[in-house]
Protein backbone atom coordinates (compact mmCIF):
# COMPACT_ATOMS: atom_id res chain seq x y z
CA UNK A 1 18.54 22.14 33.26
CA UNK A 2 15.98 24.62 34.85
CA UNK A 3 12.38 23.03 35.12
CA UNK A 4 9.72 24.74 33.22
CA UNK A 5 6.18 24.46 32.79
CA UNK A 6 6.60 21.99 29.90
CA UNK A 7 6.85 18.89 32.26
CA UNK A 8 3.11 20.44 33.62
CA UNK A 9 1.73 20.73 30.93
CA UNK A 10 2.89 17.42 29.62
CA UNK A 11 1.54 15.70 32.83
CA UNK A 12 -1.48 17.54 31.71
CA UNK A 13 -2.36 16.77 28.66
CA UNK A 14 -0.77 12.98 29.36
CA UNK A 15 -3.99 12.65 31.65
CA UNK A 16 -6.53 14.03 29.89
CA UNK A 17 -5.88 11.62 27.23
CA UNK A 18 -5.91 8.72 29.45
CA UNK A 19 -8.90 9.28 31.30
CA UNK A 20 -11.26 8.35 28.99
CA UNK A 21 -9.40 4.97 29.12
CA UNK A 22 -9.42 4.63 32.98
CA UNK A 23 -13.27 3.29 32.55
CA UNK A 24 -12.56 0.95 30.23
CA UNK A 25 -9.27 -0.29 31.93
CA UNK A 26 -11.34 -0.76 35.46
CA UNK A 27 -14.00 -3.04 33.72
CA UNK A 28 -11.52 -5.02 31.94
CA UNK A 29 -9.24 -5.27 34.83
CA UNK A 30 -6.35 -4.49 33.18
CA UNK A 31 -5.13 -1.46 34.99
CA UNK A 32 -5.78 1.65 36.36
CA UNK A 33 -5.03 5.23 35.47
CA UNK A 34 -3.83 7.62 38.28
CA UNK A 35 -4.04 10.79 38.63
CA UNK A 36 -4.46 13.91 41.11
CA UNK A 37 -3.52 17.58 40.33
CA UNK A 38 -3.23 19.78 43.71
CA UNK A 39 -3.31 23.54 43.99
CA UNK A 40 -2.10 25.22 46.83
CA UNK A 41 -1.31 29.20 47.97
CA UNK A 42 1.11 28.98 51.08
CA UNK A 43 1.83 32.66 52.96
CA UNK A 44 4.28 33.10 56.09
CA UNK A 45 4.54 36.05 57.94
CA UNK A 46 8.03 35.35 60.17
CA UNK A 47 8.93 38.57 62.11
CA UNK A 48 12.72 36.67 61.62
CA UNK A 49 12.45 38.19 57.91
CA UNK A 50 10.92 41.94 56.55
CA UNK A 51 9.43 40.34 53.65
CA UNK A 52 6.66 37.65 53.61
CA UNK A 53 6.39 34.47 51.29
CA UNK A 54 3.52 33.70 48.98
CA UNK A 55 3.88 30.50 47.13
CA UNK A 56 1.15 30.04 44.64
CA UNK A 57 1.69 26.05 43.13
CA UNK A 58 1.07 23.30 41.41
CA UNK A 59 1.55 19.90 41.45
CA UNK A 60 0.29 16.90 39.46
CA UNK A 61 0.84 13.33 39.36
CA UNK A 62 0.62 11.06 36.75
CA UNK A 63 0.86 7.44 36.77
CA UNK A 64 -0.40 3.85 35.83
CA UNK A 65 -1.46 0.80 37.98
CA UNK A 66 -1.06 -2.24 36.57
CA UNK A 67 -3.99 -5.41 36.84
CA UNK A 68 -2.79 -8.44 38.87
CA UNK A 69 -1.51 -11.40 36.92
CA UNK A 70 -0.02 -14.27 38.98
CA UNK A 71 0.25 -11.90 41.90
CA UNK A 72 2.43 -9.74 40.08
CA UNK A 73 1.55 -6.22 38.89
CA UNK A 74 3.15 -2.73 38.84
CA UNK A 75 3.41 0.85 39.29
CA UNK A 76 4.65 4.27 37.14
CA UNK A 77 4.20 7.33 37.98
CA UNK A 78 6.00 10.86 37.32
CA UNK A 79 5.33 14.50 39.13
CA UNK A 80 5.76 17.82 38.59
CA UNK A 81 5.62 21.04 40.33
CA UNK A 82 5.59 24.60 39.03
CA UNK A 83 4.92 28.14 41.13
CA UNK A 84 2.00 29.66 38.97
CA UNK A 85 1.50 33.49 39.99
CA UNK A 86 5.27 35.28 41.16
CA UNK A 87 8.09 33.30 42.92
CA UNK A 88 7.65 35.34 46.33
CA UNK A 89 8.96 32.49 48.48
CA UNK A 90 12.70 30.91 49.31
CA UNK A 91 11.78 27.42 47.94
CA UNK A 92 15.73 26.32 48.57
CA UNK A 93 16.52 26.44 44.66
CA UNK A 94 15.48 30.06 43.43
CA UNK A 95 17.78 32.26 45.43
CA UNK A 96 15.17 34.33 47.13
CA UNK A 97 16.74 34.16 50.41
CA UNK A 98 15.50 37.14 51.44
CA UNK A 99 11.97 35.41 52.22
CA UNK A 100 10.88 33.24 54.25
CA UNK A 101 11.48 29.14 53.33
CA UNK A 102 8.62 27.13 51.25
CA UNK A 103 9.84 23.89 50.59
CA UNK A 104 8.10 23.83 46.74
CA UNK A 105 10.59 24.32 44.40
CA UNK A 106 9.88 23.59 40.73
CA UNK A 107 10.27 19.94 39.76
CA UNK A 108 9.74 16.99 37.38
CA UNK A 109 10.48 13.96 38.76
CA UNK A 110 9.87 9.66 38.28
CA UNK A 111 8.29 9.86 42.03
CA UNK A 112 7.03 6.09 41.55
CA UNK A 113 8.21 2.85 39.77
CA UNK A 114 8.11 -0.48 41.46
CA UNK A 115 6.74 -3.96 40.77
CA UNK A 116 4.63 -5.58 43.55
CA UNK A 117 4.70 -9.87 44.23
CA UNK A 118 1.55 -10.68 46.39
CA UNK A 119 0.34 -14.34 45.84
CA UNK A 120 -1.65 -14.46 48.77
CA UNK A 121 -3.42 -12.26 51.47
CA UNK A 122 -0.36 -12.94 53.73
CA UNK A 123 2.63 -11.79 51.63
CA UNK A 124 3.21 -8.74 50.15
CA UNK A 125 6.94 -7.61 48.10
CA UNK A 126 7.84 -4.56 46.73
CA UNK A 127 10.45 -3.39 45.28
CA UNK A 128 11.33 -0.47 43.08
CA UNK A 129 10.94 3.30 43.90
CA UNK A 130 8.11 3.74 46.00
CA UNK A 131 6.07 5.96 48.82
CA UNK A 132 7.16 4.25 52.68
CA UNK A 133 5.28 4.68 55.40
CA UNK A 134 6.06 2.89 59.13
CA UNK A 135 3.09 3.11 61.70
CA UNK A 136 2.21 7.51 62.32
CA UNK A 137 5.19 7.91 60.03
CA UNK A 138 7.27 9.52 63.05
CA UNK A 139 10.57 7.77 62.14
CA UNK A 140 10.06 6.93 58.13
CA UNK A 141 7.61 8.41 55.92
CA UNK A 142 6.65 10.26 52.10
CA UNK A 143 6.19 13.31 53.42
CA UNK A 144 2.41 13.70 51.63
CA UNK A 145 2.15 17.48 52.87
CA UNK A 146 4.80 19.13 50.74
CA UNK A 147 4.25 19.43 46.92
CA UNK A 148 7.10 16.77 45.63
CA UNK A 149 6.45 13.62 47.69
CA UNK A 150 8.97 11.78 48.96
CA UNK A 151 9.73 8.52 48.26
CA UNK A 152 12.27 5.69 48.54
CA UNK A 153 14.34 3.43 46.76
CA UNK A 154 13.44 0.34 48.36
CA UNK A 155 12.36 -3.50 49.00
CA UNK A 156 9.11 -3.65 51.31
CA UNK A 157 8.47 -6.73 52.47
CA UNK A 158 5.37 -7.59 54.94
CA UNK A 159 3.98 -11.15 56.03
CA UNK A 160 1.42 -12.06 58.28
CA UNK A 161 1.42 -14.90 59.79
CA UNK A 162 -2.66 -15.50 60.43
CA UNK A 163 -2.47 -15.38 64.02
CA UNK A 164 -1.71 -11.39 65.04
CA UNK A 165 2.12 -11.52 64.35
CA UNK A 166 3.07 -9.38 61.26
CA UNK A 167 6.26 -9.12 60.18
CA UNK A 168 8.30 -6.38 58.10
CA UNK A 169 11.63 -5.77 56.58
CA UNK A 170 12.56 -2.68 54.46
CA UNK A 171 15.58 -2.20 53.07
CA UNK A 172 15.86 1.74 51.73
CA UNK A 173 19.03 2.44 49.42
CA UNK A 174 18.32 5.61 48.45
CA UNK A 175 15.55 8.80 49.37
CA UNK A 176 14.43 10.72 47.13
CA UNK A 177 13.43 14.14 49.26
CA UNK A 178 11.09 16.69 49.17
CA UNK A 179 13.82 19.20 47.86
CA UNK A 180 13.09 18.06 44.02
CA UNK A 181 15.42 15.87 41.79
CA UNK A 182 15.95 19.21 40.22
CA UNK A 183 17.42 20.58 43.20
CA UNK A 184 20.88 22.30 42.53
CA UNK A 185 22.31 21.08 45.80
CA UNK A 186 22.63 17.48 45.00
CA UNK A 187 22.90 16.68 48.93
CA UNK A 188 19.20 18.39 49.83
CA UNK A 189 17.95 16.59 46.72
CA UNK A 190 18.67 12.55 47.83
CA UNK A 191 20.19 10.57 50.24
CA UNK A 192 22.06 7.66 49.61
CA UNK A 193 21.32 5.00 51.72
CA UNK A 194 22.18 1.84 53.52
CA UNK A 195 19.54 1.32 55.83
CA UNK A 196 17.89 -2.07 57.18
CA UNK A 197 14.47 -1.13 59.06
CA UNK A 198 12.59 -4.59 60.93
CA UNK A 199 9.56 -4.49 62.44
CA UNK A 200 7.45 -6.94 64.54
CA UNK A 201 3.78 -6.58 65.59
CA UNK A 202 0.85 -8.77 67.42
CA UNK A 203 -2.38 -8.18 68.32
CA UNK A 204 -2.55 -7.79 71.83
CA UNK A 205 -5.98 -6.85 74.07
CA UNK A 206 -7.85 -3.81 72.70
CA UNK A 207 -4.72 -2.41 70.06
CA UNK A 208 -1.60 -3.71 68.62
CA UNK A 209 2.22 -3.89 70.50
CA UNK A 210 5.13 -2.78 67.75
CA UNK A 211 8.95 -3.47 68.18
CA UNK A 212 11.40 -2.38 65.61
CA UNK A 213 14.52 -1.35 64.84
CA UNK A 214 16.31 1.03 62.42
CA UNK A 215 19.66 0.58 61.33
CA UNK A 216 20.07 3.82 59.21
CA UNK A 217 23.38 4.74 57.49
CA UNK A 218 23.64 7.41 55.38
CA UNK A 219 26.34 7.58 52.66
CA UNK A 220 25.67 11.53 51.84
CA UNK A 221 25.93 12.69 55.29
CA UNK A 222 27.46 9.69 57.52
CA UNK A 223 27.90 11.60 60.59
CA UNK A 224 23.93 11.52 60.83
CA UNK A 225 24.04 7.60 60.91
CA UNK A 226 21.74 6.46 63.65
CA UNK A 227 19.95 3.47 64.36
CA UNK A 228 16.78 3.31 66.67
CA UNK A 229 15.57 0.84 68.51
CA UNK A 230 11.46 1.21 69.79
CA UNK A 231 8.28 -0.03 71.13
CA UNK A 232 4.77 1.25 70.64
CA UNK A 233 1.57 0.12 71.55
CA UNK A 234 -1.52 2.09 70.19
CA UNK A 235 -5.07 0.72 71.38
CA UNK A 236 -8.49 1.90 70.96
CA UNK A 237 -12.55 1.54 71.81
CA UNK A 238 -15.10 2.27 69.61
CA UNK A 239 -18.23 2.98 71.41
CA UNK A 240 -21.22 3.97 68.91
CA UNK A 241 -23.59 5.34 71.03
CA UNK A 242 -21.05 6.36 74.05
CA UNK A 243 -17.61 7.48 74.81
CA UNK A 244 -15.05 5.51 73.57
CA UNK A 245 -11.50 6.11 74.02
CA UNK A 246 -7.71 6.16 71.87
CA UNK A 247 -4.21 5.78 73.30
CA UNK A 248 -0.42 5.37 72.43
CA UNK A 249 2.61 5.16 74.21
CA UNK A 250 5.70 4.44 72.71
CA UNK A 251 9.56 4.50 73.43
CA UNK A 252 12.79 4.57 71.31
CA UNK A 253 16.38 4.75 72.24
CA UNK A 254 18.66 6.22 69.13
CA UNK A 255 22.22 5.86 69.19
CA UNK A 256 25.27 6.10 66.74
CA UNK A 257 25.63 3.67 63.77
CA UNK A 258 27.85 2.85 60.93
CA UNK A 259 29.83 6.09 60.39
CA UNK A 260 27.44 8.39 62.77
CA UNK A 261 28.86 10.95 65.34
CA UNK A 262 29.56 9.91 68.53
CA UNK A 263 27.45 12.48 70.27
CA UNK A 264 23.99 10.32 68.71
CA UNK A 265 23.11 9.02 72.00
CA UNK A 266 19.42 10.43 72.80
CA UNK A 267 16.25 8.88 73.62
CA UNK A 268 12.33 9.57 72.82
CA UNK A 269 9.06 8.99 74.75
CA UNK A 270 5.54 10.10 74.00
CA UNK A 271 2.12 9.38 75.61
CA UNK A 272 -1.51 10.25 73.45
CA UNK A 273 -4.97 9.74 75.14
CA UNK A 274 -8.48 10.73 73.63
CA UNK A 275 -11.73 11.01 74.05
CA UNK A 276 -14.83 10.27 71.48
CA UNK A 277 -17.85 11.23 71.73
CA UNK A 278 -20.73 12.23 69.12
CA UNK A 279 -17.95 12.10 66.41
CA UNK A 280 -15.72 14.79 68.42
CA UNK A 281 -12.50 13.53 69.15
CA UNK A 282 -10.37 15.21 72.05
CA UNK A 283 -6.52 14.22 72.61
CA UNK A 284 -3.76 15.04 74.75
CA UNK A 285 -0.41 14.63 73.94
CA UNK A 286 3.26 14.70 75.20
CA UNK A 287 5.76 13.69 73.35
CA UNK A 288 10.06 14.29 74.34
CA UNK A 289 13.13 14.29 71.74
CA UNK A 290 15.55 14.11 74.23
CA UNK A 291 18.60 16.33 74.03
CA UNK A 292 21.51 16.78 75.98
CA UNK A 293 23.06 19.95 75.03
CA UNK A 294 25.17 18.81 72.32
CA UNK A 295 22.28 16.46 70.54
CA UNK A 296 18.91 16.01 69.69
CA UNK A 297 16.83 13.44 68.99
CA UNK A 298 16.24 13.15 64.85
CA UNK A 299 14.03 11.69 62.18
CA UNK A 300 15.50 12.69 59.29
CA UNK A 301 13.33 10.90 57.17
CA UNK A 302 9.81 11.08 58.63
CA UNK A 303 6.95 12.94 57.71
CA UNK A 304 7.69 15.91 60.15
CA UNK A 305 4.94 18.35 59.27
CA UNK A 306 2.72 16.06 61.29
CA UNK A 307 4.39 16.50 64.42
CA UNK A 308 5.40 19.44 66.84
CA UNK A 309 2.83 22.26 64.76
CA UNK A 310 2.53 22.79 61.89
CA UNK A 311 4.48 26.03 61.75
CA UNK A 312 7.42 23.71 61.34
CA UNK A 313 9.39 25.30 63.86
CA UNK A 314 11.10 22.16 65.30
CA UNK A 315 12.12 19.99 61.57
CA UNK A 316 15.09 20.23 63.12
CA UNK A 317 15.01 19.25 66.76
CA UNK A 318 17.57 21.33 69.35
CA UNK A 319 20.22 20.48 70.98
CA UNK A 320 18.53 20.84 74.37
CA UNK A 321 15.80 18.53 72.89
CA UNK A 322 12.20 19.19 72.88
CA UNK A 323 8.53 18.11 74.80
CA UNK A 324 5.85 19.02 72.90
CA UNK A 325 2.53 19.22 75.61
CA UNK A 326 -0.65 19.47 73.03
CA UNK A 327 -4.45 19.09 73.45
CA UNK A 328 -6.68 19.05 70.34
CA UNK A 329 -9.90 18.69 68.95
CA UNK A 330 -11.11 17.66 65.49
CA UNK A 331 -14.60 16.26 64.07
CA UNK A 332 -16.60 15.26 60.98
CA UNK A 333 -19.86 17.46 59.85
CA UNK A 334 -20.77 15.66 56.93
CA UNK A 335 -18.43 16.40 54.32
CA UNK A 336 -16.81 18.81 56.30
CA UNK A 337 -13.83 18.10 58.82
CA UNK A 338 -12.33 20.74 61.54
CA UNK A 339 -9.39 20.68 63.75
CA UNK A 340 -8.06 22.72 66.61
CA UNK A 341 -4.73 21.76 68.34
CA UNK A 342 -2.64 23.58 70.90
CA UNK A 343 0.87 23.21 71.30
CA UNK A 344 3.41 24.41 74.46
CA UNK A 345 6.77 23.70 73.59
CA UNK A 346 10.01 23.27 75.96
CA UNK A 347 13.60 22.08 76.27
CA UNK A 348 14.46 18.56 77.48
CA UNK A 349 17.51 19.79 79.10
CA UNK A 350 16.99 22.59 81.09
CA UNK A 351 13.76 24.82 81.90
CA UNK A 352 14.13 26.63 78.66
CA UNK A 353 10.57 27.18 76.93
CA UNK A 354 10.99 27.27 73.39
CA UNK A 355 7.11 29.06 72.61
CA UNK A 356 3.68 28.16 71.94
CA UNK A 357 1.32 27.34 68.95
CA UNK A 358 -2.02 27.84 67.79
CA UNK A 359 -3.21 25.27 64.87
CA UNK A 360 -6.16 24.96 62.89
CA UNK A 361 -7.90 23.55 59.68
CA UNK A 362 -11.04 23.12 57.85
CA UNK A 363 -11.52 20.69 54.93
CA UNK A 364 -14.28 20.20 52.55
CA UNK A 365 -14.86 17.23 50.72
CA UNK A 366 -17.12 18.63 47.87
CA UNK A 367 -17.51 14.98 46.02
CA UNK A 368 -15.23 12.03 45.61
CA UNK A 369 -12.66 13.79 43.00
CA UNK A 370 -12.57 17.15 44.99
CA UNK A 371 -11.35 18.53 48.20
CA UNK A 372 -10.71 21.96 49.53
CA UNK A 373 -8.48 23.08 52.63
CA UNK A 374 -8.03 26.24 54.86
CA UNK A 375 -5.42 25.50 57.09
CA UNK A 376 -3.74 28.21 60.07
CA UNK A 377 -0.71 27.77 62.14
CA UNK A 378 0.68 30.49 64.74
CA UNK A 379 3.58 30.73 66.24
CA UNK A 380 4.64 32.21 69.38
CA UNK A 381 8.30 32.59 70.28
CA UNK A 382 10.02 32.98 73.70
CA UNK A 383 13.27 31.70 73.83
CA UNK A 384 13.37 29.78 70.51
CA UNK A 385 13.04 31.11 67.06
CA UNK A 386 10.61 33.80 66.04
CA UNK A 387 6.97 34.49 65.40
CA UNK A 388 5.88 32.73 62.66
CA UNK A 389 2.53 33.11 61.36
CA UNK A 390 1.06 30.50 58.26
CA UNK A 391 -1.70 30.17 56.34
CA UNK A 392 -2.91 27.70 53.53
CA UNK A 393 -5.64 27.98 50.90
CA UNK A 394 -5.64 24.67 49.17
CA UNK A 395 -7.62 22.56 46.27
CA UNK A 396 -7.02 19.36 45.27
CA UNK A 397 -8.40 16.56 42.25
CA UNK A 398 -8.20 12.72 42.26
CA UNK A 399 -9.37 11.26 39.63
């Protein structure tokens, strides 16, 4: 069945009904009303295509939080996403391949439902479908960027054990992408997995030392299996009046698991320093997805927008691999923040250079509910893709 704006509107009105009660539920504890509605008009200008996209959305969430009793307590929530204004974009499920790719397609979807078991500040369980997130979200993440989230069919469990070692085990069975459950292809729309994710951390000097290991196999597409096996350690100084300083290094080795390709044998390595000073913070970065000519280094289900510009030329990393060389800048005025980042991009194997990228944003923070964001990305091709030019206007509500 094609979506519609009747599961919008429904979100709609479903929330301003409840929001009156969203008061009273916070001083009775018995729960809490969620909601956040985000606009968004997304234009690409790839010289790979003669027309350009325009993708003028919507997307709201609706949901409910449930008070703690006994430790227990729960979450519900549905989204939906409808193009407003023209479909002038290839969101994957309209057929207008003849534009560039937005990945927004219209949607109405359960995106949360899980029950959570914390008796104690040390233990926390959930289980149900939920948002995942595992330290920058490199490897496993919701992907908060695109309109419909995406979340996971999961158990989370975390303990701490009071004296810097933290403990967690996920176990994901199925992913719910960014695609939409309404997606036509059924096999851009989920994932079925089996996947066992482990993760140990301790405080150690001025940051924290990570080990963990992925074991993911996926049933829709098993020659992707992979499993990863990593170590980060991130660390930081805070210096109020001075210069204080951030850093992360971290290593992973991915190879083939379950039912996954023999060629899965790649590694990845990435250094980050900064600077801060007077609220500006200055970073350089390196990071590698190593590739050997036949495979590259993948996180299929990470947050990738994040990482390697936000053009999103790389979601899909080559077979040569990929080192990303970046230095940024970003601060806080007030309720404003701004960000500048510069990206040179090359092949692992070989002395290939892929291109370059120019990135930029500027948010506004106009009162607790609202938020506004202009946000730039150019590309720059040489040897990889084409010139890609994006730009977002963006307005969002949480109430």
């Amino acid at each position: 069945m094609k979506p519609t704006h009747s599961p919008l509107a429904v979100c709609i009105a479903l929330a301003l009904s409840l929001m009156p009660l969203h008061a009273e539920a916070e001083d009775s504890n018995s729960g809490k009303v969620l909601f956040d509605a985000r606009w968004r008009l997304e234009q690409v200008d790839d010289d790979a295509f003669a027309k350009n996209a325009d993708a003028d959305t919507l997307r709201i969430r609706l949901g409910y939080r449930t008070a703690v009793r006994s430790g227990w307590s729960g979450v519900l929530e549905v989204e939906a996403t409808q193009h407003l204004f023209g479909d002038d974009f290839n969101s994957t499920a309209n057929g207008k391949g003849s534009y560039p790719t937005v990945v927004d397609p219209d949607n109405a979807e359960l995106n949360q439902a899980y029950v959570r078991y914390a008796p104690d500040a040390q233990t926390q369980l959930n289980i149900g479908r939920q948002r995942v997130q595992w330290d920058n979200q490199r490897f496993i993440g919701n992907v908060g960027w695109r309109q419909n989230e995406q979340t996971f069919d999961a158990v989370d469990y975390q303990y701490s054990f009071g004296n810097g070692l933290k403990l967690r085990y996920d176990y994901l069975d199925r992913v719910q992408r960014v695609y939409g459950a309404d997606h036509p292809n059924e096999d851009l729309a989920r994932f079925q997995l089996n996947a066992h994710l482990i993760g140990l951390s301790h405080a150690l000097g001025p940051g924290v030392l990570s080990g963990y290991a992925h074991f993911i196999e996926n049933q829709t597409l098993p020659l992707t299996s992979h499993r990863n096996i990593g170590l980060r350690y991130t660390a930081k100084k805070a210096v109020p009046d001075g210069i204080g300083w951030v850093a992360t290094v971290e290593y992973a080795k991915q190879n083939a698991y379950a039912d996954g390709a023999s060629a899965i044998d790649a590694d990845y390595l990435t250094f980050e320093g900064g600077i801060v000073w007077n609220a500006n913070t200055f970073k350089f970065g390196w990071e590698k997805l190593g590739g050997d000519g036949h495979y590259g280094f993948s996180t299929p289900l990470a947050t990738l927008h994040a990482f390697d510009g936000w053009a999103d030329k790389f979601l899909i990393t080559p077979v040569n691999g990929l080192t990303d060389t970046s230095l940024g800048w970003n601060r806080k005025f007030g309720k404003v923040s701004a960000a500048v980042i510069w990206h040179d991009f090359h092949a692992d194997a070989g002395s290939q250079h892929y291109g370059s990228e120019w990135d930029a944003s500027l948010g506004y923070a106009f009162n607790p509910h609202w938020n506004g964001l202009i946000k730039l990305a150019d590309y720059r091709a040489d040897t990889f893709s084409s010139d890609t030019r994006k730009t977002w206007l963006g307005l969002e509500y949480v109430y």
